[in-house]
C-alpha atoms as a PDB file:
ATOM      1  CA  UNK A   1      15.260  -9.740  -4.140  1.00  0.00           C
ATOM      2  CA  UNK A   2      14.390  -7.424  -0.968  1.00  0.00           C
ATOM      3  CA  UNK A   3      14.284 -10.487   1.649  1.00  0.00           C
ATOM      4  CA  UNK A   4      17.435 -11.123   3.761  1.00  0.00           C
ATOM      5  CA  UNK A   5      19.599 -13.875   3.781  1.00  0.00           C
ATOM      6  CA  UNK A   6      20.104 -14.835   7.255  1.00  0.00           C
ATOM      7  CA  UNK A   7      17.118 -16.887   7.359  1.00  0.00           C
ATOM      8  CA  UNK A   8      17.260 -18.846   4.261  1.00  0.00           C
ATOM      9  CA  UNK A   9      16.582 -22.778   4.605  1.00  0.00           C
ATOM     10  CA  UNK A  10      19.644 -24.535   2.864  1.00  0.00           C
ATOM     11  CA  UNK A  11      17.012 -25.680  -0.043  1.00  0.00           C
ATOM     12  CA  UNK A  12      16.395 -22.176  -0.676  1.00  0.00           C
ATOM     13  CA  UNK A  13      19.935 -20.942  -0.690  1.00  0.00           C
ATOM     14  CA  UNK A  14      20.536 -23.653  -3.482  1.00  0.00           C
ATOM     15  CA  UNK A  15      18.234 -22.240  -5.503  1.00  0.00           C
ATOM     16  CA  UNK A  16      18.843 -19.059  -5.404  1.00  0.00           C
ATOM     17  CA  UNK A  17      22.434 -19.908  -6.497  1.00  0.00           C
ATOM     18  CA  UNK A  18      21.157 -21.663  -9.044  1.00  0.00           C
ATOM     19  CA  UNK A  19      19.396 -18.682 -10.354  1.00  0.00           C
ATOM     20  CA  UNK A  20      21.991 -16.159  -9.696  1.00  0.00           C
ATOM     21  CA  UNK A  21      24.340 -18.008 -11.667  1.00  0.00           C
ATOM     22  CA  UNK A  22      22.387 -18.747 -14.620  1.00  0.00           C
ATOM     23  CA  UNK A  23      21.049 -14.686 -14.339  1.00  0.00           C
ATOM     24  CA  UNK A  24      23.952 -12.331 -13.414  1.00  0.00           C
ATOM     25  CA  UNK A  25      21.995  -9.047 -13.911  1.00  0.00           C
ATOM     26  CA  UNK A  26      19.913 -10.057 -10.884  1.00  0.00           C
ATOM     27  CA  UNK A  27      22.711 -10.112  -8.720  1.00  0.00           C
ATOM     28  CA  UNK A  28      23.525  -6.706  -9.693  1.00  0.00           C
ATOM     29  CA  UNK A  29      20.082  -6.171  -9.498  1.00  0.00           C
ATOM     30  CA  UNK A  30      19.701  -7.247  -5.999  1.00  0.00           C
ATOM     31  CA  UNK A  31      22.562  -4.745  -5.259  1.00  0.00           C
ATOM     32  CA  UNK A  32      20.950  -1.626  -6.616  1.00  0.00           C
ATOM     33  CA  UNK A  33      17.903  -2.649  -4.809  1.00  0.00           C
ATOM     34  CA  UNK A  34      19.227  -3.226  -1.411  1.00  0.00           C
ATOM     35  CA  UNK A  35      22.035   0.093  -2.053  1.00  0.00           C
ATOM     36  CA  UNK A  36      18.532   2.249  -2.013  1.00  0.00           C
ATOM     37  CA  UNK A  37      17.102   0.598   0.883  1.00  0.00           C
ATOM     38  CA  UNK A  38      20.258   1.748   2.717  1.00  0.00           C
ATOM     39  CA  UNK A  39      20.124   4.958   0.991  1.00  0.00           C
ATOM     40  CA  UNK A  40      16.655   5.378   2.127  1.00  0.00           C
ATOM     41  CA  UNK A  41      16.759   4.081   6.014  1.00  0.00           C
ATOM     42  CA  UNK A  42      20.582   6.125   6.246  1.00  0.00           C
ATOM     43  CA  UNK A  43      18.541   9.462   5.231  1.00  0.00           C
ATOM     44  CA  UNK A  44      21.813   9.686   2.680  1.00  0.00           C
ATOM     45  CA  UNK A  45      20.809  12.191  -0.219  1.00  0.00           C
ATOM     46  CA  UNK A  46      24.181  12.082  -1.146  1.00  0.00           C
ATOM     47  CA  UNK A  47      24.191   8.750  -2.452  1.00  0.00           C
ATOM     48  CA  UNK A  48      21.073   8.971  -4.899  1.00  0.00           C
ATOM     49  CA  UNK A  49      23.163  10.616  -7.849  1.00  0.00           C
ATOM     50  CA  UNK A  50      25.553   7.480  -7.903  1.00  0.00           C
ATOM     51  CA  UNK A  51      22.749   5.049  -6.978  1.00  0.00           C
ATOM     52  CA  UNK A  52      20.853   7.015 -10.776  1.00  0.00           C
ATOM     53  CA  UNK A  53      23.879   6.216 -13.005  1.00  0.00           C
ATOM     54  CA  UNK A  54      24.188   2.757 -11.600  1.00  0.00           C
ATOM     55  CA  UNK A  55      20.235   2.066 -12.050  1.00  0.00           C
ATOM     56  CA  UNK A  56      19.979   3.440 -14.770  1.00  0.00           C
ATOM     57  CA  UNK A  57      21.522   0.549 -17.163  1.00  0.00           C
ATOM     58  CA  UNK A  58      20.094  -2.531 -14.919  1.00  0.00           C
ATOM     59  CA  UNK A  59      16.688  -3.975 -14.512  1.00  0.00           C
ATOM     60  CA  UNK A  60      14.835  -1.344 -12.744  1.00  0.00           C
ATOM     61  CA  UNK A  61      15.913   1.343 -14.985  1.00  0.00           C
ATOM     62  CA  UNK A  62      12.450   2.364 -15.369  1.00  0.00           C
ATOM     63  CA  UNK A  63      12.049   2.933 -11.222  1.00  0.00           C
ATOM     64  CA  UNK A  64      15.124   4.870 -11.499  1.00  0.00           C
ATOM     65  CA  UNK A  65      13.397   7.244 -14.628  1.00  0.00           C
ATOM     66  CA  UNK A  66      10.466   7.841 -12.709  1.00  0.00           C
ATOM     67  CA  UNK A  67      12.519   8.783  -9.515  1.00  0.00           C
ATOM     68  CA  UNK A  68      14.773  10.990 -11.984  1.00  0.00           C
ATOM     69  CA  UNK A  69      11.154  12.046 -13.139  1.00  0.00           C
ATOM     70  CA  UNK A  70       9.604  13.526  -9.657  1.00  0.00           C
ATOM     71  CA  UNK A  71      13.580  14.122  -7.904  1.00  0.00           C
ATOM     72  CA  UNK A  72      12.222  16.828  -5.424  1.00  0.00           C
ATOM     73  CA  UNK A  73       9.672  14.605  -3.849  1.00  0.00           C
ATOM     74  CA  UNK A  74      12.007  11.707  -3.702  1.00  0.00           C
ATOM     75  CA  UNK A  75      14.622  13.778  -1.911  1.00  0.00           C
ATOM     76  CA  UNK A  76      12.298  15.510   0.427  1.00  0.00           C
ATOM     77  CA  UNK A  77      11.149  11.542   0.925  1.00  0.00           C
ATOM     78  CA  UNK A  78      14.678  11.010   1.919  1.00  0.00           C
ATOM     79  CA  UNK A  79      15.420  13.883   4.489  1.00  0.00           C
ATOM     80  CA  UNK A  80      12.618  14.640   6.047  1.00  0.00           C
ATOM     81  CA  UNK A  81      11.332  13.009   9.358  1.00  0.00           C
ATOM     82  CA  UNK A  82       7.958  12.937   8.552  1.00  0.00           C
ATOM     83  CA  UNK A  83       6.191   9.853   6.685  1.00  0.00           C
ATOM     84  CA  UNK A  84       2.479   9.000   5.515  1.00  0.00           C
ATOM     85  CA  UNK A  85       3.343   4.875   6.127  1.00  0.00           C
ATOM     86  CA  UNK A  86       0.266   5.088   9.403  1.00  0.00           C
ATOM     87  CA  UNK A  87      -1.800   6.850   7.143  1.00  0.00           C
ATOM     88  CA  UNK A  88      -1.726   4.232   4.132  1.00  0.00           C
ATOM     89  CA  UNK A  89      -2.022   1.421   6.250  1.00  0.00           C
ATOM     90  CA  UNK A  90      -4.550   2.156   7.598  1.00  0.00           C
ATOM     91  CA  UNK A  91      -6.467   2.887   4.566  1.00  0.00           C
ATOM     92  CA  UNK A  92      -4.981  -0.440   2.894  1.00  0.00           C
ATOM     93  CA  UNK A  93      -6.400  -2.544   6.117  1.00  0.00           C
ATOM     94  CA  UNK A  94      -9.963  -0.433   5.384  1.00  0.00           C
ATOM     95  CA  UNK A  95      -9.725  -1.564   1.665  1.00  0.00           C
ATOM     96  CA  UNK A  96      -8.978  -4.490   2.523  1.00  0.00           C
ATOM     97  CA  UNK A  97     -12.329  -4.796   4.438  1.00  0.00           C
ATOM     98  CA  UNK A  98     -14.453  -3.105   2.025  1.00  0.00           C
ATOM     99  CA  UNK A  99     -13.123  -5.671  -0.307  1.00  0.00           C
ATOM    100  CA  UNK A 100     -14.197  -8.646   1.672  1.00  0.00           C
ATOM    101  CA  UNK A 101     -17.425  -7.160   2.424  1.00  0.00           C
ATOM    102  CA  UNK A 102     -18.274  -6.600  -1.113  1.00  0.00           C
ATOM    103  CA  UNK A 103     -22.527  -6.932  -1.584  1.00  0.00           C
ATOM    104  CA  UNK A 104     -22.785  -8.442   1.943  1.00  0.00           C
ATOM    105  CA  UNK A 105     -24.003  -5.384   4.089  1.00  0.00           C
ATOM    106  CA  UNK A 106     -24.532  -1.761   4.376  1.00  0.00           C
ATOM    107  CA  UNK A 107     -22.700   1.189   6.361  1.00  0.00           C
ATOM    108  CA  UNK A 108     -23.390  -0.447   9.353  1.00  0.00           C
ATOM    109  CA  UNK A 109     -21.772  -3.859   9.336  1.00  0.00           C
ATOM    110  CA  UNK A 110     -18.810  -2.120   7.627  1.00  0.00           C
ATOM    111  CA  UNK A 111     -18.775   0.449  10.536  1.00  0.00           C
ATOM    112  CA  UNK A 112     -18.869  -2.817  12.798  1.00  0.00           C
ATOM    113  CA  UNK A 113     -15.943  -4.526  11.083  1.00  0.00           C
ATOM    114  CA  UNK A 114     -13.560  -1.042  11.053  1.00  0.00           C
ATOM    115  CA  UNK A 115     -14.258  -0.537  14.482  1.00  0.00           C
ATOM    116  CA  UNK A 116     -13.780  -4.181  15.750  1.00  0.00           C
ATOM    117  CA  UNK A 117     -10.654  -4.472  13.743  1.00  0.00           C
ATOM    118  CA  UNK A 118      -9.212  -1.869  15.683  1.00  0.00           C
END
């Protein structure tokens, strides 16, 4: 749904004609999806009202309801410069450690593994 289609094998592009034409609402699914991508990398708050209404009757109506929900935060998402994407990587890549670690050393190793990860 949020991959592009420029590097699609020709087996792949078969099937997802396949499915598109037996499923209609994910084509128009796929649309609203990649319509707040742009929204979101254009810094365009002026296209979120339109891009509610059309959600709001497709498949991720209940994304759009919990944007609807918390609206400030998703428009000061949208026009602001600032983002928290370093900051939750790099606490997903020190879950992701802890995780792998789980019951097979102390502080110490785990210290070892941030630091080398680096």
């Amino acid at each position: 749904m949020t991959l592009g289609r420029d590097d699609l094998t020709k087996a792949e592009t078969v099937v997802i004609a396949a499915i598109e034409g037996g499923v209609p609402t994910l084509v128009d699914t796929r649309n609203i999806i990649a319509d707040f991508q742009g929204m979101i990398r254009r810094k365009s708050l002026s296209d979120l009202e339109p891009w509610l209404d059309r959600a709001k009757g497709s498949l991720v109506a209940s994304f759009a309801n919990g944007i609807n929900k918390d609206r400030a935060a998703v428009a000061a998402a949208i026009t602001s410069p600032w983002s928290d994407g370093q900051t939750e990587g790099q606490i997903t890549k020190l879950k992701l450690v802890k995780r792998q670690m789980y019951g097979r050393g102390k502080l110490d190793l785990l210290q070892a593994r941030v630091i080398g990860a680096g």
